[in-house]
Protein backbone atom coordinates (compact mmCIF):
# COMPACT_ATOMS: atom_id res chain seq x y z
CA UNK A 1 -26.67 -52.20 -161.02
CA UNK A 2 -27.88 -53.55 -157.52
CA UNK A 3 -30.85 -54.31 -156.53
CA UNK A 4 -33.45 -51.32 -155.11
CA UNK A 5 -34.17 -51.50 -151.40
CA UNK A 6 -37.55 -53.28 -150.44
CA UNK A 7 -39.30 -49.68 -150.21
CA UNK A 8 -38.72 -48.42 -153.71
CA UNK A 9 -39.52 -51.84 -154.90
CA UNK A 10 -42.95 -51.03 -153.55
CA UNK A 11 -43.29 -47.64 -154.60
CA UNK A 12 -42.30 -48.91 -157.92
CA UNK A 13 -44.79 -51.69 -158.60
CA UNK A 14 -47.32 -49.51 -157.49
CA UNK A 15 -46.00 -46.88 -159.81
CA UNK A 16 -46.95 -49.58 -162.47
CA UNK A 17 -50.08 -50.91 -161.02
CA UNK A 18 -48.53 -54.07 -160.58
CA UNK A 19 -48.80 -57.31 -157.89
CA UNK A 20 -45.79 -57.90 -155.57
CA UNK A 21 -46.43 -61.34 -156.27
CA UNK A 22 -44.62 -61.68 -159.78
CA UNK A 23 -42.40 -64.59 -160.92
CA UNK A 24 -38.93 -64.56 -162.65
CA UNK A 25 -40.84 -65.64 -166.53
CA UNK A 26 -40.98 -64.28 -169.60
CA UNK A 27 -44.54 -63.27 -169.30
CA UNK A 28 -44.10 -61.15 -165.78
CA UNK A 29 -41.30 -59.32 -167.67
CA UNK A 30 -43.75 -58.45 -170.74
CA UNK A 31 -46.27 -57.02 -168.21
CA UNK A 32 -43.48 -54.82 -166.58
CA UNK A 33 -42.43 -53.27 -169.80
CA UNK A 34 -45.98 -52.52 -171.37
CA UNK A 35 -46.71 -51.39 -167.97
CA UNK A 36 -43.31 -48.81 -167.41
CA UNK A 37 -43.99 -47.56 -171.30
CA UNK A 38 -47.86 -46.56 -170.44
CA UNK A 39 -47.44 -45.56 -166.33
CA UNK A 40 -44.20 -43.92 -167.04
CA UNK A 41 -43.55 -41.93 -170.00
CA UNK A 42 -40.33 -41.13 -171.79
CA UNK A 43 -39.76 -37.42 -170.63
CA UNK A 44 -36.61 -35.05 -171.06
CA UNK A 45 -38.12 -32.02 -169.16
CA UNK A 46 -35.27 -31.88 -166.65
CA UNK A 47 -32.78 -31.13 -169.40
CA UNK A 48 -34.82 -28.82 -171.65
CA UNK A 49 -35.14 -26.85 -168.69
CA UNK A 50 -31.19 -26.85 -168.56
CA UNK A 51 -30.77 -29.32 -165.86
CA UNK A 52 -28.72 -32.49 -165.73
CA UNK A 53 -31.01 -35.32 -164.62
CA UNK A 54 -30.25 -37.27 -161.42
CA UNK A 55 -29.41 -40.60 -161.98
CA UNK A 56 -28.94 -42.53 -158.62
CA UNK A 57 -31.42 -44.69 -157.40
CA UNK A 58 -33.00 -42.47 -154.27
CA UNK A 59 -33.44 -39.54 -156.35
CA UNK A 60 -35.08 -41.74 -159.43
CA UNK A 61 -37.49 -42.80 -156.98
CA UNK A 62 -38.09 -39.51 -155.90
CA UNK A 63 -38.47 -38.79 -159.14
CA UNK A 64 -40.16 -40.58 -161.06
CA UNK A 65 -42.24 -42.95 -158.38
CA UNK A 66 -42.96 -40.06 -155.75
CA UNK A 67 -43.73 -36.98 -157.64
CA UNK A 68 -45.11 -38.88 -160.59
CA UNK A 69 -42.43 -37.59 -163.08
CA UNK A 70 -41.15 -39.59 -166.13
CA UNK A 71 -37.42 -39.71 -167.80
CA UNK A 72 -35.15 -40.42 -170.63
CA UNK A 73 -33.30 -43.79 -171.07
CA UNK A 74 -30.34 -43.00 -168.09
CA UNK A 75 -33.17 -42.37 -165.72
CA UNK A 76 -35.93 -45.13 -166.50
CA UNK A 77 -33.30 -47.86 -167.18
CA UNK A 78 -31.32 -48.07 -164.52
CA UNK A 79 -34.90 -48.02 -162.46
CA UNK A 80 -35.80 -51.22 -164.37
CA UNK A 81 -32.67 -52.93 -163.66
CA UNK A 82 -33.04 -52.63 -160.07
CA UNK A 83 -36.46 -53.16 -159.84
CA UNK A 84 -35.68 -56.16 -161.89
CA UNK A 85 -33.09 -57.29 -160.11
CA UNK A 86 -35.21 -57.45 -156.85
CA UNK A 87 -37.56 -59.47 -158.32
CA UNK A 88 -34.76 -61.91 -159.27
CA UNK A 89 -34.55 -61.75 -162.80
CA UNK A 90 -30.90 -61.57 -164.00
CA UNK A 91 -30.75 -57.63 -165.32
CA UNK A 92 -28.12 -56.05 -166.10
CA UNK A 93 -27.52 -51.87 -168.03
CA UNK A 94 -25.67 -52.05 -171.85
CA UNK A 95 -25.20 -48.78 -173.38
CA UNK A 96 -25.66 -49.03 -177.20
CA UNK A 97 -24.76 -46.37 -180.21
CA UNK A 98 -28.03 -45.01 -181.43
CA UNK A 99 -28.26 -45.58 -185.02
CA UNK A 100 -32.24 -44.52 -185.72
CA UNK A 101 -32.28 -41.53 -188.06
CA UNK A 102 -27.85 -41.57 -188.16
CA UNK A 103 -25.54 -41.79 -191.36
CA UNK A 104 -23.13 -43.48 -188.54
CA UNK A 105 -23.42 -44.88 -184.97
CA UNK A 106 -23.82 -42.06 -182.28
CA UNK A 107 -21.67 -41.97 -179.06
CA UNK A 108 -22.43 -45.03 -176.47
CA UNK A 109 -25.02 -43.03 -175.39
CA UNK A 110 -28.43 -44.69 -174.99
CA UNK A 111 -29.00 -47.05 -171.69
CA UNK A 112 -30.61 -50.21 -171.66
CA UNK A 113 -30.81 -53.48 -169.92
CA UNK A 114 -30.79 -57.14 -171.14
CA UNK A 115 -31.92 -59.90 -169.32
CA UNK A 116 -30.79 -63.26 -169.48
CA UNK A 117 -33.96 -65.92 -168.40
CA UNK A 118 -34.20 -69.66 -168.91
CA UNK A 119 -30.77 -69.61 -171.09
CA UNK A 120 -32.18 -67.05 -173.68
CA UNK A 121 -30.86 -62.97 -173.55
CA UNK A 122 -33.82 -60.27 -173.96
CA UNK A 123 -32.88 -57.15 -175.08
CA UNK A 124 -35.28 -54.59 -172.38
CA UNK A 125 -36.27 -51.28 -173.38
CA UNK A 126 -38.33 -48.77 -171.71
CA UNK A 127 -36.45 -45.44 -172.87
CA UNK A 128 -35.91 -45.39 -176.52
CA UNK A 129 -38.83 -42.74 -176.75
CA UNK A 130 -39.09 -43.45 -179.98
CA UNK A 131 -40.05 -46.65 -182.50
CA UNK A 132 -38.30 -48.76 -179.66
CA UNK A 133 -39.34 -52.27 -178.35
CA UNK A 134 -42.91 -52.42 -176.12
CA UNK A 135 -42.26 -55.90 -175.23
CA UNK A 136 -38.59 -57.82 -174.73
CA UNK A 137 -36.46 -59.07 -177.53
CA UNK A 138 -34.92 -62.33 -178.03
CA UNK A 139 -31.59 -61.52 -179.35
CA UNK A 140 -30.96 -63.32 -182.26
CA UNK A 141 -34.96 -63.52 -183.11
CA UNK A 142 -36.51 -62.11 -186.32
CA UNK A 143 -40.21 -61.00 -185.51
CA UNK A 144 -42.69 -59.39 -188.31
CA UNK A 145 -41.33 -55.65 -186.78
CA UNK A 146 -38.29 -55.71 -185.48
CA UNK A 147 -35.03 -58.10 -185.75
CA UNK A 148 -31.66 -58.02 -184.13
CA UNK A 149 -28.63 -59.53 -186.60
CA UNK A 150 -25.00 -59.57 -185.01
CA UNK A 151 -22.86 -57.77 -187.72
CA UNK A 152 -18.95 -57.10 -187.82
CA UNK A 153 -17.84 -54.10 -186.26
CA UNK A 154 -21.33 -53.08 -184.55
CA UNK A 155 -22.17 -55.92 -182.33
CA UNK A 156 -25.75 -56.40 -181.93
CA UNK A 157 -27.85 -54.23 -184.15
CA UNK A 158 -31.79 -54.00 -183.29
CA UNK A 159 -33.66 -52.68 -186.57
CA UNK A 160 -37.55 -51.84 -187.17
CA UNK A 161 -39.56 -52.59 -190.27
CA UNK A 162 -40.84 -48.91 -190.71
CA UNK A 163 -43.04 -50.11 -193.79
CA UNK A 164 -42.75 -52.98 -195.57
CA UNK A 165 -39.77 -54.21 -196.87
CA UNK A 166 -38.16 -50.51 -195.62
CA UNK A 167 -35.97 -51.85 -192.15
CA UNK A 168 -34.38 -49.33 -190.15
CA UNK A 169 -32.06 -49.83 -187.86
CA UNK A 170 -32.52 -48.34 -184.45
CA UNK A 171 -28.88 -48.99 -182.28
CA UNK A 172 -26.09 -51.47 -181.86
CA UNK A 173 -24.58 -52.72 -178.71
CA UNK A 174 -21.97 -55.03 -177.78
CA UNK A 175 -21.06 -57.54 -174.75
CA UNK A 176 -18.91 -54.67 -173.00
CA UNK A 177 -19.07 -54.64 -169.48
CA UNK A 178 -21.83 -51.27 -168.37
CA UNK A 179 -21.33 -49.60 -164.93
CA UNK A 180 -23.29 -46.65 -163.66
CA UNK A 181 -20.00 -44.69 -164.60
CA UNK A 182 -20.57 -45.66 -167.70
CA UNK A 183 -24.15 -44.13 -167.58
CA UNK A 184 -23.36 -41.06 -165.85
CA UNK A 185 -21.19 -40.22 -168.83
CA UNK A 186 -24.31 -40.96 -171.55
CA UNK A 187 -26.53 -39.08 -168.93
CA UNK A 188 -23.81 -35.85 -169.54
CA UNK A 189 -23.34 -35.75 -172.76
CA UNK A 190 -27.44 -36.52 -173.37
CA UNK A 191 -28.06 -33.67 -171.15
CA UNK A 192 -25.24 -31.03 -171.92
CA UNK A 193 -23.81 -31.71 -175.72
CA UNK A 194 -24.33 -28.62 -177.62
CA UNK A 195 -27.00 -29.65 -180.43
CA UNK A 196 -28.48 -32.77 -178.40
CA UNK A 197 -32.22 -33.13 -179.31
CA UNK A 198 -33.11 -33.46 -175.64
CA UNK A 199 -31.77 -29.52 -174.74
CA UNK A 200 -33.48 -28.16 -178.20
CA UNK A 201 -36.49 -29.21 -177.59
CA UNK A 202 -39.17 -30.98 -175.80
CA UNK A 203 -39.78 -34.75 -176.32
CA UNK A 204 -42.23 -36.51 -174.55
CA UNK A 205 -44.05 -40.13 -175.14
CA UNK A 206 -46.34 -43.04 -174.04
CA UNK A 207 -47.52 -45.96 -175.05
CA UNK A 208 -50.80 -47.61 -174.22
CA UNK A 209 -51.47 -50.89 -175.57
CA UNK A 210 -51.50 -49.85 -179.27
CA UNK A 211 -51.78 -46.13 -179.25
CA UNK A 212 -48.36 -44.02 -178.88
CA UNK A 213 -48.88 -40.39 -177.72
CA UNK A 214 -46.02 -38.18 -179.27
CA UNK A 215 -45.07 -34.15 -177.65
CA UNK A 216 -42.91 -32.89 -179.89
CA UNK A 217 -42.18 -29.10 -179.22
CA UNK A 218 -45.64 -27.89 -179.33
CA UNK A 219 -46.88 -30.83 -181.86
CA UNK A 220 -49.04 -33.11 -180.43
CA UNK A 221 -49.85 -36.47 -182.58
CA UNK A 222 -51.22 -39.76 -181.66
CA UNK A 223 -50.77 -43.04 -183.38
CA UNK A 224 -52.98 -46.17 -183.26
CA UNK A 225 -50.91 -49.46 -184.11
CA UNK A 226 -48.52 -47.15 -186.00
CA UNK A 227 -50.65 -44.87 -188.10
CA UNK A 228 -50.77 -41.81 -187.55
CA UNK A 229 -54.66 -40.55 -186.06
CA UNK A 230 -54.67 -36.89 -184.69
CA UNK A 231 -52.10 -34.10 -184.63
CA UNK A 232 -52.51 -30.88 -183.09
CA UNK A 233 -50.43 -27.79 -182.85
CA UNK A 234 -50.21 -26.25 -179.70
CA UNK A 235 -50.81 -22.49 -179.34
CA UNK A 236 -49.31 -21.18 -176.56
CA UNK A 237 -47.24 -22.44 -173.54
CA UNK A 238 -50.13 -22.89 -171.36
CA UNK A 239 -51.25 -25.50 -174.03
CA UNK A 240 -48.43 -27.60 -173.74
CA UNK A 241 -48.69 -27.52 -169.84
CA UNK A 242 -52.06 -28.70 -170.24
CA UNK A 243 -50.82 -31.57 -172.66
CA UNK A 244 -48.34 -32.60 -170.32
CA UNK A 245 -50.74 -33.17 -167.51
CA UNK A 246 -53.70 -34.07 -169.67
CA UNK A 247 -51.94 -36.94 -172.06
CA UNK A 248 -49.28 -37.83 -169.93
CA UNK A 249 -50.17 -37.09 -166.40
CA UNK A 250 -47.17 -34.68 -165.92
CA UNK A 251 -47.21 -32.00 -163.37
CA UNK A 252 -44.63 -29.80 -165.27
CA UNK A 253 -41.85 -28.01 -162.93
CA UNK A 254 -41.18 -24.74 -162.93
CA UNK A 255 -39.49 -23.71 -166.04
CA UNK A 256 -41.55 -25.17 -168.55
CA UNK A 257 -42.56 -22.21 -169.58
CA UNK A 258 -39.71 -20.34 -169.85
CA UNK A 259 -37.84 -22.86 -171.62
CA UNK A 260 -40.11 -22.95 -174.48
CA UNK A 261 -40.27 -19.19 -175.14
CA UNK A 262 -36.46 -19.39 -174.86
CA UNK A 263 -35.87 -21.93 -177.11
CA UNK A 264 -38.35 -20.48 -179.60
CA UNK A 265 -40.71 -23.07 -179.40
CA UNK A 266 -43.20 -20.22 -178.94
């Protein structure tokens, strides 16, 4: 993944309501993910409206920085990296085998990045849309939530303590060399697989400090440091439009609508 031109590094940190100022450390990188999870959230709009998302870096930007839009983990990874990368951390994309809610490892199919800073690996997630990471993961480290272990045949397997003493794991990766060819592929198959979650039905999520906001189909639910605090089902379509922009500060495209009637969300 290359660095993103000098322009779209802009756009990008003002996307997150960020300085231009930031240094290569561990704490600048912490303030960049809490800030992509709750300025950008996980969305798979695109393809529930039966699209196939965009994945190069002039049409994320236009996107996801320019009309305000969020994405799923082949869109708002690859945006990290390069934004990453032209703040000179060393970034680079891994796709692992999602594992969260499996009875086997899923196709290499979700994107991520890992940076390596002062000799140490992070794993860097901003598009898990699920339990994922809100801050960057030592690999090898063992923290009250979440752990990563190295186990034979898997690679590097990132698990979350879901209650205590219950760990679940969440995906495994290995060292393989990632290209954008590589991501394209997850992108297609994400986007086009008969079955995938993302063309059934509508996903959407954010994370603010704490508090997680969750749109599932027309289920709205909110968490505060993991317990659950409000759920509401949504009535009609307009409802969910209103949701999107309300909660998540989505303009929905056109289609919205249509998609969930089709899809018999409503």
């Amino acid at each position: 993944m290359q660095a993103a031109p000098q322009d779209i590094v802009d756009a990008w940190l003002s996307r997150l309501g960020l300085p231009s100022d930031l240094t290569v450390t561990l704490d600048s990188l912490t303030k960049i993910i809490r800030a992509h999870l709750d300025r950008i959230p996980f969305e798979n709009l695109t393809v529930f409206c039966g699209g196939v998302p965009e994945i190069e870096i002039n049409a994320l930007a236009n996107k996801i920085l320019h009309a305000k839009r969020g994405g799923y983990c082949a869109e708002l990874s690859p945006l990290l990296c390069a934004g990453l990368r032209s703040l000179g951390f060393d970034a680079r994309l891994c796709m692992a085998r999602v594992m969260w809610q499996r009875d086997v490892p899923g196709p290499r199919s979700h994107c991520l990045c890992l940076v390596r800073l002062n000799g140490a690996e992070y794993l860097v997630d901003v598009g898990f849309g699920g339990p994922g990471p809100t801050e960057p993961v030592l690999v090898g480290s063992d923290t009250p939530d979440l752990r990563t272990e190295k186990r034979a045949g898997l690679g590097i397997v990132l698990s979350r303590q879901v209650s205590e003493g219950d760990w679940r794991d969440l995906y495994t990766l290995t060292d393989e060399l990632t290209t954008m060819s590589d991501v394209q592929a997850g992108n297609w198959l994400a986007a086009t697989l008969p079955g995938s979650l993302f063309t059934r039905t509508l996903v959407v999520t954010r994370q603010t400090g704490d508090t997680r906001l969750v749109l599932d189909g027309a289920t709205f639910r909110k968490f505060a440091k993991g317990k659950l605090v409000e759920v509401e089902s949504l009535q009609t379509p307009d409802a969910v439009l209103t949701c999107l922009n309300e909660n998540f500060g989505i303009d929905p495209p056109p289609g919205v609508t249509d998609a969930l009637v089709l899809k018999g969300i409503f």
